[in-house]
Protein backbone atom coordinates (compact mmCIF):
# COMPACT_ATOMS: atom_id res chain seq x y z
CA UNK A 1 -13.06 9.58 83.47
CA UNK A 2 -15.31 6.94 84.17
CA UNK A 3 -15.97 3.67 82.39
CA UNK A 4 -19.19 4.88 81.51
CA UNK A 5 -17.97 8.25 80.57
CA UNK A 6 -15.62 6.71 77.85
CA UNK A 7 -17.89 4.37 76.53
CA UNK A 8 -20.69 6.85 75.78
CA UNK A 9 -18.22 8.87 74.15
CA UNK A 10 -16.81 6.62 72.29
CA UNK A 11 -20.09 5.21 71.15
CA UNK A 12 -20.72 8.82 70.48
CA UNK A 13 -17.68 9.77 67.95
CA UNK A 14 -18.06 5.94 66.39
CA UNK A 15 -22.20 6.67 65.36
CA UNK A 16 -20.65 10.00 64.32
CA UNK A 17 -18.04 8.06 61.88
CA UNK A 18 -21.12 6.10 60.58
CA UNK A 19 -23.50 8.50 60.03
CA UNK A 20 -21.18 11.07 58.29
CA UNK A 21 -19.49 7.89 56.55
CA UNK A 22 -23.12 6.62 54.71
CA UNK A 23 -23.87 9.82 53.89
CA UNK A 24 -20.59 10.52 51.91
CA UNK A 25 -20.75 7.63 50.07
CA UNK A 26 -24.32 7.55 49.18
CA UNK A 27 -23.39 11.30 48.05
CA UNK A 28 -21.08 9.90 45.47
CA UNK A 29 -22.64 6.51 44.47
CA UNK A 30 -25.33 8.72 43.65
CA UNK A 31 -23.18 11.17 41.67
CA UNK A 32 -21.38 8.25 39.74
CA UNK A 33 -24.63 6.55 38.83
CA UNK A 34 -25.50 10.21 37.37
CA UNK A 35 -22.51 10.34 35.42
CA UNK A 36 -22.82 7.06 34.37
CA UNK A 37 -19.45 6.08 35.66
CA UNK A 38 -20.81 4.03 38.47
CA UNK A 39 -18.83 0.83 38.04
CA UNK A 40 -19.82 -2.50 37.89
CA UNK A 41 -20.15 -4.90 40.58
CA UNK A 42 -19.53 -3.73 44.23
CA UNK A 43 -17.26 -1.14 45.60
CA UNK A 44 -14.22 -2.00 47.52
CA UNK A 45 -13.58 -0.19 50.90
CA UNK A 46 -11.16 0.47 53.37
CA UNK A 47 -11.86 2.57 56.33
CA UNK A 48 -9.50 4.04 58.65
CA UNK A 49 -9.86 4.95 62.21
CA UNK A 50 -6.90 6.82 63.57
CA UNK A 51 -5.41 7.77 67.00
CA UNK A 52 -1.78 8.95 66.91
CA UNK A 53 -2.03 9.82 70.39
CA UNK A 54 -2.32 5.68 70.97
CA UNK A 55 -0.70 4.47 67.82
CA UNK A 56 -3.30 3.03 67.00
CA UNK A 57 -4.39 2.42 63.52
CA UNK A 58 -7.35 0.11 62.83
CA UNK A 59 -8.25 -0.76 58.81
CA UNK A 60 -11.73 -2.14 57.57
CA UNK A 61 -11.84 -3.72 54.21
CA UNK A 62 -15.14 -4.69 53.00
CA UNK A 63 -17.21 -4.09 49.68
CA UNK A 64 -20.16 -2.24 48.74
CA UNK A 65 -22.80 -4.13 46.78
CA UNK A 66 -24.57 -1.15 44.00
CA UNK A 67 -26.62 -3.20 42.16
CA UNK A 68 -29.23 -1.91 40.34
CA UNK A 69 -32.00 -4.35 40.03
């Protein structure tokens, strides 16, 4: 496998992880503010990504800002 090889596929599954991942959680913010259970102030996250096969495991902490103004 080339350089170029893993980079485009890695650049592939990583869009994949963001795409999928906005959607999800727009999904639910979206649901909670329906339910009216939407807390307040932002979200805290933590994100994941995973490879056993390289024990690696890589954690994101951030927050989501869902104000409503």
């Amino acid at each position: 496998m080339t350089d170029e090889t893993f980079n485009m596929s890695l650049r592939k599954f990583l869009k994949t992880v963001g795409v999928t991942s906005q959607q999800e959680i727009e999904v639910s913010v979206r649901a909670a503010r329906e339910k009216g259970s939407l807390p307040d102030g932002p979200l805290k996250a933590t994100a994941v990504i995973r490879i056993e096969a390289l024990g690696l495991e890589h954690v994101i902490e951030g927050q989501i800002n869902t104000d409503q103004d």
